[in-house]
C-alpha atoms as a PDB file:
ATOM      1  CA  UNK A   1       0.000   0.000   0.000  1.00  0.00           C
ATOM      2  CA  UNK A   2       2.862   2.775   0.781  1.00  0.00           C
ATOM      3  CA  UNK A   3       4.281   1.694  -2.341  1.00  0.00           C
ATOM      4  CA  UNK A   4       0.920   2.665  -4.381  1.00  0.00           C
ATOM      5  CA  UNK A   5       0.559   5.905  -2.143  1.00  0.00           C
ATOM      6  CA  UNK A   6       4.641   6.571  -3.070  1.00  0.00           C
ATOM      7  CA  UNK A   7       3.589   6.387  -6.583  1.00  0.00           C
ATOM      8  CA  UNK A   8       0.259   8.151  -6.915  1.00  0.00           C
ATOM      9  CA  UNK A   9       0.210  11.779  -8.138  1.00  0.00           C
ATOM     10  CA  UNK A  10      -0.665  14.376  -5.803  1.00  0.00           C
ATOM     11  CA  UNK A  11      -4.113  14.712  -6.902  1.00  0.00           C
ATOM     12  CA  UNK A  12      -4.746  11.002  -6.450  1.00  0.00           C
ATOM     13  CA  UNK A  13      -3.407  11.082  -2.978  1.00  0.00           C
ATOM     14  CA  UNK A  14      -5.436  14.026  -2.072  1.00  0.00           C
ATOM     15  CA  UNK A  15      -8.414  12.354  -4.038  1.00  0.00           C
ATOM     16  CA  UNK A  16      -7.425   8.714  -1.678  1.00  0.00           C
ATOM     17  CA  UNK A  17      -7.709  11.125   1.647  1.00  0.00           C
ATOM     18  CA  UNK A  18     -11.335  12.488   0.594  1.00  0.00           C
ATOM     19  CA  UNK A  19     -12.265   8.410   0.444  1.00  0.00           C
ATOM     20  CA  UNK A  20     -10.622   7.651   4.236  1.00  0.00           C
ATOM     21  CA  UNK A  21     -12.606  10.068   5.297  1.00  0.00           C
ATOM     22  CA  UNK A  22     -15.778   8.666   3.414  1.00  0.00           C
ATOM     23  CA  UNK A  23     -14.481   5.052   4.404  1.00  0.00           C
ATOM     24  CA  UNK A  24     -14.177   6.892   8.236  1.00  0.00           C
ATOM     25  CA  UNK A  25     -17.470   8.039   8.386  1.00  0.00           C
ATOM     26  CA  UNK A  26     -19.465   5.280   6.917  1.00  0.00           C
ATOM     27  CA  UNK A  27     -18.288   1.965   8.598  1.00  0.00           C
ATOM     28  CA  UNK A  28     -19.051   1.497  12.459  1.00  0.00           C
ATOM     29  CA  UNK A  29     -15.747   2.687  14.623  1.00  0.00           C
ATOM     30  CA  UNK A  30     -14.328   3.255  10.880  1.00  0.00           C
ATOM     31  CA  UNK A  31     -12.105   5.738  11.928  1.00  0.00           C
ATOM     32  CA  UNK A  32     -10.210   3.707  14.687  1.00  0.00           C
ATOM     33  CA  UNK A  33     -10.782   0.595  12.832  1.00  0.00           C
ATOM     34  CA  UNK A  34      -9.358   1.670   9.395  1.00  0.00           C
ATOM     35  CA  UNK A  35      -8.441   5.129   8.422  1.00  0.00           C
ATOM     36  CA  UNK A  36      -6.089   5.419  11.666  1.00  0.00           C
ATOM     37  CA  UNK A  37      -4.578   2.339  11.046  1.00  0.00           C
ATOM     38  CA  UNK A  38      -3.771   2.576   7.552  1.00  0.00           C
ATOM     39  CA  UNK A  39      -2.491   6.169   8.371  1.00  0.00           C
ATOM     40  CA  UNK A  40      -0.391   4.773  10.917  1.00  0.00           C
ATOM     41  CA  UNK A  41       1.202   1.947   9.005  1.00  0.00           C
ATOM     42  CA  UNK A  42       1.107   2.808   4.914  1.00  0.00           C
ATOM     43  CA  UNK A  43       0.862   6.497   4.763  1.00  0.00           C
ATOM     44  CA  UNK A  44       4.252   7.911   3.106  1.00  0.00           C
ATOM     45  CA  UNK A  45       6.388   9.744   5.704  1.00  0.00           C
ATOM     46  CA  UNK A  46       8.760  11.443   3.025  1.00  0.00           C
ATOM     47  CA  UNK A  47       8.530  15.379   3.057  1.00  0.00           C
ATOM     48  CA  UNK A  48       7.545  15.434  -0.301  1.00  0.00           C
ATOM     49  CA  UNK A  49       4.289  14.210   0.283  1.00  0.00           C
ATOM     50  CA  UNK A  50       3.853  16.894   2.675  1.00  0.00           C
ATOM     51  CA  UNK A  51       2.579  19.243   0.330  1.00  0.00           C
ATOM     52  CA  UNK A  52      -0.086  22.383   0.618  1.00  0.00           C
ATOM     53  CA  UNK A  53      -2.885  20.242  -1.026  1.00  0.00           C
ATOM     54  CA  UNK A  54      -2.133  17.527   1.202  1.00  0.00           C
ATOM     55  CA  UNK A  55      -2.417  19.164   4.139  1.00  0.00           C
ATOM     56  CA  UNK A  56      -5.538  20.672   2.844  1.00  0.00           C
ATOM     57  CA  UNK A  57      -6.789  17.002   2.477  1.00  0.00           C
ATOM     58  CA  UNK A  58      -5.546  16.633   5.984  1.00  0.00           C
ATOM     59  CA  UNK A  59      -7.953  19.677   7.004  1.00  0.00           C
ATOM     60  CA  UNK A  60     -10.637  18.620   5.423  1.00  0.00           C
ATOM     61  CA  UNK A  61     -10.419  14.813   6.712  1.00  0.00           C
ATOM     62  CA  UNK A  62     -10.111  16.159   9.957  1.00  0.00           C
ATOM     63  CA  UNK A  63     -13.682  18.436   9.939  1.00  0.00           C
ATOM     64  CA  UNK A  64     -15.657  15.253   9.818  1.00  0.00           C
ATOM     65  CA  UNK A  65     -13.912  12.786  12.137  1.00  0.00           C
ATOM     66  CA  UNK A  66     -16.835  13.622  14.875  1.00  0.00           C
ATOM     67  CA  UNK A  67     -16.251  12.124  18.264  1.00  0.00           C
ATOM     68  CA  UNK A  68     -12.530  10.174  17.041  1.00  0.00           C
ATOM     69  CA  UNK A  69     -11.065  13.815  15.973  1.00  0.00           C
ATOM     70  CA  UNK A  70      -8.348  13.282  18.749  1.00  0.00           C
ATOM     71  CA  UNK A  71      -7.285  10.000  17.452  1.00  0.00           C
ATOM     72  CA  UNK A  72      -7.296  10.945  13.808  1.00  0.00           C
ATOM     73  CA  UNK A  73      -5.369  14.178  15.250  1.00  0.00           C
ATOM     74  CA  UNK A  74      -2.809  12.025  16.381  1.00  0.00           C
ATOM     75  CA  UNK A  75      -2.478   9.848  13.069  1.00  0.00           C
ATOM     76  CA  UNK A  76      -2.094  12.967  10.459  1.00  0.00           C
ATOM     77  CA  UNK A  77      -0.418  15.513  12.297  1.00  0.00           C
ATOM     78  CA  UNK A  78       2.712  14.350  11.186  1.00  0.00           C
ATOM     79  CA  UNK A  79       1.930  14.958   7.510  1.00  0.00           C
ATOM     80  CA  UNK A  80       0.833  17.992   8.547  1.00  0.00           C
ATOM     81  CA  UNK A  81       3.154  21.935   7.455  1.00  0.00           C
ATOM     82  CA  UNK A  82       2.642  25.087   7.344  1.00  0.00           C
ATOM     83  CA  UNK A  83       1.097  26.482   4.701  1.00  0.00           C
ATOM     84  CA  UNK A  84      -0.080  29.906   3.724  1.00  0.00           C
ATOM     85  CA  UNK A  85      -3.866  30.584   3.026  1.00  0.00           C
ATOM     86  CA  UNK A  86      -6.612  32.422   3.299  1.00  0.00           C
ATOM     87  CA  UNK A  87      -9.615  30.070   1.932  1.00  0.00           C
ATOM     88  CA  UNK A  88     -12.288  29.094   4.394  1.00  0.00           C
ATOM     89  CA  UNK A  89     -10.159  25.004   5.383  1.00  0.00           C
ATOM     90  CA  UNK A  90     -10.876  25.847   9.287  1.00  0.00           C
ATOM     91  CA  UNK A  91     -14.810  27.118   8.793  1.00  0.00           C
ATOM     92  CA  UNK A  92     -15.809  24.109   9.923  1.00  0.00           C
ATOM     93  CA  UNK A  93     -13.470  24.488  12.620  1.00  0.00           C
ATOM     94  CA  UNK A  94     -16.057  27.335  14.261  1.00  0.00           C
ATOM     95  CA  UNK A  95     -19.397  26.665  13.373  1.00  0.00           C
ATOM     96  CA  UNK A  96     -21.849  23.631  14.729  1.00  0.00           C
ATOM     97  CA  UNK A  97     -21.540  20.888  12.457  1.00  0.00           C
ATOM     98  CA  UNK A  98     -25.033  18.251  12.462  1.00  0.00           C
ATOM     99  CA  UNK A  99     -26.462  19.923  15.555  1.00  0.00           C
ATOM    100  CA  UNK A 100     -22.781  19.593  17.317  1.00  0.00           C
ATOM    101  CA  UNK A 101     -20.923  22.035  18.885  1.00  0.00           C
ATOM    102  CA  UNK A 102     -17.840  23.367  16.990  1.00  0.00           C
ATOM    103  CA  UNK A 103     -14.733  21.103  16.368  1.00  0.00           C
ATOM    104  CA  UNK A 104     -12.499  23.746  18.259  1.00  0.00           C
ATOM    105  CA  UNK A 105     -14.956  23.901  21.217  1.00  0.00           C
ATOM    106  CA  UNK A 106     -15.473  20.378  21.931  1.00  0.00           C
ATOM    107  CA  UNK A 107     -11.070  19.730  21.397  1.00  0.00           C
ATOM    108  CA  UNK A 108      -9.597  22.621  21.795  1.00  0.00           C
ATOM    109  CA  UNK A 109      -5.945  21.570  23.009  1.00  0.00           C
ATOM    110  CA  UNK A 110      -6.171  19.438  19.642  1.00  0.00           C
ATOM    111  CA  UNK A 111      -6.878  22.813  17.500  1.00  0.00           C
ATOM    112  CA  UNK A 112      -4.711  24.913  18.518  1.00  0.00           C
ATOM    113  CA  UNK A 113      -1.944  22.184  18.166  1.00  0.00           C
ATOM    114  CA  UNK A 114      -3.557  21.733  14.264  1.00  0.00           C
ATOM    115  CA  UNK A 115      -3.510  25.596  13.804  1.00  0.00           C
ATOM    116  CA  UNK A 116      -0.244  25.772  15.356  1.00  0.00           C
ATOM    117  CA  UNK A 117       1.432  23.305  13.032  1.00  0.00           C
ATOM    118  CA  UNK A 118      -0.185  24.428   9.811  1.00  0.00           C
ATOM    119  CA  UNK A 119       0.295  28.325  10.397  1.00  0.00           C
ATOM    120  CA  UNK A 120       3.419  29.609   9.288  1.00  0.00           C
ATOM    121  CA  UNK A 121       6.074  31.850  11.394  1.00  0.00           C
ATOM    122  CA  UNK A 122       5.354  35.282   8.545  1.00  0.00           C
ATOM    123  CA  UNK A 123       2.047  35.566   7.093  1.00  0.00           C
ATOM    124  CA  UNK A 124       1.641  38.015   3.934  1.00  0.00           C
ATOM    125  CA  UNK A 125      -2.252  37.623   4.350  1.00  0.00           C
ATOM    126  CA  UNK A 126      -4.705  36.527   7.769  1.00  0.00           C
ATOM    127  CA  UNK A 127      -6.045  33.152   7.853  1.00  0.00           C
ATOM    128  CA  UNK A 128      -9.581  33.366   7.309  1.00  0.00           C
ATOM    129  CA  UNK A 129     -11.111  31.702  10.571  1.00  0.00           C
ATOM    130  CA  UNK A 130      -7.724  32.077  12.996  1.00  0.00           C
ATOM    131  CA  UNK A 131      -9.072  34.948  15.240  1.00  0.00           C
ATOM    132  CA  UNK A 132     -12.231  33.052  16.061  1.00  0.00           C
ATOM    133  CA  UNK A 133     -10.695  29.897  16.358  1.00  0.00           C
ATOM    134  CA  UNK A 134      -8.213  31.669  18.688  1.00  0.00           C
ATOM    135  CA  UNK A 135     -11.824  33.286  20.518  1.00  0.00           C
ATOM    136  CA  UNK A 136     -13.143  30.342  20.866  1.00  0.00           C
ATOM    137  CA  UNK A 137     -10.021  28.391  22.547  1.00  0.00           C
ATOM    138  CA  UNK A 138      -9.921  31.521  25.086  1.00  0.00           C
ATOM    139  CA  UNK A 139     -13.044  31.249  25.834  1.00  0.00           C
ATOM    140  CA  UNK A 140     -13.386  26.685  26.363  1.00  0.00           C
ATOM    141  CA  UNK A 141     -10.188  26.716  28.153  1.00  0.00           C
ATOM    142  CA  UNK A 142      -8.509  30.033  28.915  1.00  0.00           C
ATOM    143  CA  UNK A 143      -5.104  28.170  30.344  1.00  0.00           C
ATOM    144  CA  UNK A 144      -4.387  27.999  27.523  1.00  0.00           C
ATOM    145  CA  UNK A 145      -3.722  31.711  26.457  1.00  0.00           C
ATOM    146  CA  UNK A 146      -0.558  31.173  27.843  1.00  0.00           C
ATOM    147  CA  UNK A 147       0.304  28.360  26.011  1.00  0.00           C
ATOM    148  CA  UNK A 148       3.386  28.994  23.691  1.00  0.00           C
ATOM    149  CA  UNK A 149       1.569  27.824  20.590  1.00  0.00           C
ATOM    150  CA  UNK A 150      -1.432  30.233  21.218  1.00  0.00           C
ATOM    151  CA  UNK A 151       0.441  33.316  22.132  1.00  0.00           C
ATOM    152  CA  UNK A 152       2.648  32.875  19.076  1.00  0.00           C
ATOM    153  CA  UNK A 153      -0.476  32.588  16.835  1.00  0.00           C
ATOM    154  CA  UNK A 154      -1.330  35.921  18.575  1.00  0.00           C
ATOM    155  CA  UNK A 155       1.370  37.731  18.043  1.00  0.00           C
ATOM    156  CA  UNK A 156       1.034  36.724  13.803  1.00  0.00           C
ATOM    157  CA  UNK A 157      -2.371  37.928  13.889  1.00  0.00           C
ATOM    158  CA  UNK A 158      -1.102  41.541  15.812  1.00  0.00           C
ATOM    159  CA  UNK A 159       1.731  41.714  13.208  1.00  0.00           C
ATOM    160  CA  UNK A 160       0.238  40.675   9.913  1.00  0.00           C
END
């Protein structure tokens, strides 16, 4: 399998992540049972693989993982750079999804650990949904304003 991945364009990859997360979210437990797994074991670790449509894959994996977001969390986030953008990957990120409350709400230590990895140290342009995510992490769990990764988010957003 790491061999196909290895030898799959880009597109195809990114096109393979959209079906995990279809393959996640329409088995029973399919997220622990086989997207994590075959993360873990036969995703490509190479940097080039690591690439900004990847990690928007990543993102958008990520927005529908429901209850197992921490354990997905802790599959991709190695795959996961920074990359520069300002379309909408984190909406999902802030508003209630099916009825839910929003993915940064309900895991917020887990967010600001995504936003952290994927932001980069100079931004030319704001990420679209960073200052409410960043709202929305004071507010479910203020201890962590303090944390390093949320203070240096802050400072980008003063600066850019």
């Amino acid at each position: 399998m790491k061999s196909a991945l290895r030898a799959m364009s880009e597109e195809s990859r990114n096109r393979f992540t959209f079906w995990l997360g279809l393959v996640g979210q329409k088995n029973d437990d399919g997220w622990i049972k086989y997207v994590v797994p075959l993360v873990n074991e036969d995703w490509p670790r190479e940097r080039q693989f690591r690439t900004s449509g990847s990690v928007k894959a990543w993102i958008r994996l990520l927005d529908d993982t429901g209850d197992d977001f921490p354990a997905v969390y802790e599959a991709v986030k190695k795959f996961l750079v920074p990359i520069e953008t300002d379309d909408y990957s984190f909406y999902r990120f802030t508003r209630k999804v099916n009825e839910g409350e929003p993915i940064t709400t309900r895991f917020p230590i887990e967010t600001l650990d995504l936003i952290h990895r994927v932001t980069p140290n100079g931004l030319s342009r704001l990420p679209y949904e960073l200052p409410k995510i960043l709202a929305l992490i004071s507010e479910v769990e203020p201890s962590l304003t303090s944390d390093y990764r949320y203070l240096r988010l802050i400072d980008l957003l003063e600066h850019c």
